[in-house]
Protein backbone atom coordinates (compact mmCIF):
# COMPACT_ATOMS: atom_id res chain seq x y z
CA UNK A 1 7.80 -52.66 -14.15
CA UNK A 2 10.85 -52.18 -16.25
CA UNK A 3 13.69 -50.16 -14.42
CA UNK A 4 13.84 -47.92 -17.12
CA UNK A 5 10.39 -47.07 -16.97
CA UNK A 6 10.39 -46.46 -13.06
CA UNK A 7 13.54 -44.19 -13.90
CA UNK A 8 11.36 -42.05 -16.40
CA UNK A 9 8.66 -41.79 -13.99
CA UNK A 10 10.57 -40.49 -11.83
CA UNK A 11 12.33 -38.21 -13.70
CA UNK A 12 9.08 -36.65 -15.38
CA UNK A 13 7.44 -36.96 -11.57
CA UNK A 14 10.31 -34.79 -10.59
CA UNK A 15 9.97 -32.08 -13.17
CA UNK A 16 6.10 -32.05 -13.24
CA UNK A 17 5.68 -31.11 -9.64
CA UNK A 18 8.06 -28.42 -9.91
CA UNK A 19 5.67 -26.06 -12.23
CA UNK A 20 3.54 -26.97 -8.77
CA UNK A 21 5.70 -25.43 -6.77
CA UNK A 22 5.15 -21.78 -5.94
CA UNK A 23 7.96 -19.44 -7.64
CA UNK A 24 9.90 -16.93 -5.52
CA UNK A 25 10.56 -13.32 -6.20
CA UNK A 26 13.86 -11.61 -4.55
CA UNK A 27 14.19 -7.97 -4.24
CA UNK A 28 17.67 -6.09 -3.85
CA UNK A 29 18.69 -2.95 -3.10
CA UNK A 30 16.44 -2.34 -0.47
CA UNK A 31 17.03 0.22 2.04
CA UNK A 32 17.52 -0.58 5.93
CA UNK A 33 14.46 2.18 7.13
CA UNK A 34 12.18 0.26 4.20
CA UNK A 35 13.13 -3.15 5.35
CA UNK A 36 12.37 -2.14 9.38
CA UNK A 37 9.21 -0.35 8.29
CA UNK A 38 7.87 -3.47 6.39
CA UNK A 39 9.03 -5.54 9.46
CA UNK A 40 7.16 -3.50 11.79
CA UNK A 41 4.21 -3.21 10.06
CA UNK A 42 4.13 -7.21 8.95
CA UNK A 43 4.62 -7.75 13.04
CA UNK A 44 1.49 -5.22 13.99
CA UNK A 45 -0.46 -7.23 11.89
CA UNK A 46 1.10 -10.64 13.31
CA UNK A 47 2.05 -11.77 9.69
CA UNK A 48 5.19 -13.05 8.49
CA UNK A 49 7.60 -10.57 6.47
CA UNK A 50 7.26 -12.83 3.36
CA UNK A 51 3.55 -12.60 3.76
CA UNK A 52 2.93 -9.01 4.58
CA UNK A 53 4.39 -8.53 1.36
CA UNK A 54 2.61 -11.20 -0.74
CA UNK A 55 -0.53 -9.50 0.67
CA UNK A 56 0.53 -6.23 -0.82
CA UNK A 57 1.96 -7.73 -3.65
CA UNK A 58 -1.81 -9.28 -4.39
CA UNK A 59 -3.45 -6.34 -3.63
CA UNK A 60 -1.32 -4.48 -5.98
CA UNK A 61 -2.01 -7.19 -8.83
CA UNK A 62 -5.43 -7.11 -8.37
CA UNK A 63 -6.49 -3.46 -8.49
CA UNK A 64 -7.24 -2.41 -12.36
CA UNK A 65 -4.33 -1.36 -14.08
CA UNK A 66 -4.40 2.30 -15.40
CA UNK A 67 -4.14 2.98 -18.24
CA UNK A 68 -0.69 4.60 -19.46
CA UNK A 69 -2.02 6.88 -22.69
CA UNK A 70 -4.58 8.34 -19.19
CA UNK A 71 -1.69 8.61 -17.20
CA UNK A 72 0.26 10.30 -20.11
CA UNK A 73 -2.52 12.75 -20.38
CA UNK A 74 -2.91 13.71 -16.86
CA UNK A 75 0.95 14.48 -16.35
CA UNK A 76 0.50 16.74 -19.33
CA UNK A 77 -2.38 18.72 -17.73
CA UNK A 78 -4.53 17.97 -20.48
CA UNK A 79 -6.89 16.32 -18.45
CA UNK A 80 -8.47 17.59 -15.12
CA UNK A 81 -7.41 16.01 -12.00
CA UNK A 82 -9.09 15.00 -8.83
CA UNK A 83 -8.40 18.20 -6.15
CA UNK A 84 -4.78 17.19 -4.41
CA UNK A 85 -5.41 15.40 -1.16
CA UNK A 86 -3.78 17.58 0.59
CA UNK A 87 -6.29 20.19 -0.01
CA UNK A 88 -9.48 19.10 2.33
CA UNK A 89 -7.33 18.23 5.19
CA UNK A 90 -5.68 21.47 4.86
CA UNK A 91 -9.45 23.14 4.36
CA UNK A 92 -10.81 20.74 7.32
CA UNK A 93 -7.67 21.86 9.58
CA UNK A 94 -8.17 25.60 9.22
CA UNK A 95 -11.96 25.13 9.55
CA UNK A 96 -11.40 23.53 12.81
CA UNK A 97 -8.94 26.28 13.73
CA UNK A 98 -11.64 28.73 12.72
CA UNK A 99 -14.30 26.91 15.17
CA UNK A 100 -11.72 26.79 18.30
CA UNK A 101 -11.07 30.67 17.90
CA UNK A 102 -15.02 31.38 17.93
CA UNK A 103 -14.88 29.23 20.95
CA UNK A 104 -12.15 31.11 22.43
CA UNK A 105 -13.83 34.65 21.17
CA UNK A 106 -17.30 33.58 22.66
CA UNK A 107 -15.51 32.44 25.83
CA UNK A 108 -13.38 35.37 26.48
CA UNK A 109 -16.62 37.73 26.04
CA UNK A 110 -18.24 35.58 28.70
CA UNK A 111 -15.44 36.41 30.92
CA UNK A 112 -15.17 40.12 29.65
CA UNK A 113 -18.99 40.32 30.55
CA UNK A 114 -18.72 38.76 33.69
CA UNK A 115 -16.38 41.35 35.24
């Protein structure tokens, strides 16, 4: 083989395996209770930092885009929205309130009856 030929070989070797290679994404700015909140949750599910956040980085990638003229809409209240989640676990908290003080109501009459 001619010298030069190995040379090119190597040099398009080089630069072919490079689109290979798996590209990197840095993010900056990032506040320190952010950083120690990914950190802690990438270590309660025993992954690396770097891929606790490819994982939500793919998730986030892979859910269907909405759409932004629906989006649009919805901030303008033209369109009707889902009931706030906050809602039925406010609803589901005072109806369990509302149970415990029957319980408490049924039990104190026991005790009132009792006497």
């Amino acid at each position: 083989m001619h010298p030069a030929d190995s040379a090119g070989l190597h040099h398009y070797c080089r630069y072919a395996s490079l689109e290979a290679v798996a590209k990197s994404i840095q993010v900056r700015n990032v506040s320190a209770d952010l950083h120690a909140e990914l950190v802690r949750r990438s270590k309660l599910y025993g992954k690396s930092l770097t891929a606790y956040v490819q994982g939500i980085l793919e998730r986030e990638v892979t859910a269907p885009p909405s759409s932004p003229g629906v989006d649009r809409t919805m901030r303008r209240g033209l369109m009707p929205r889902e009931r706030p989640r906050p809602v039925p676990i406010r609803e589901e908290r005072d109806e369990v309130a509302r149970k415990w003080e029957r319980l408490w109501r049924t039990a104190e009459t026991r005790r009132a009856v009792a006497r």
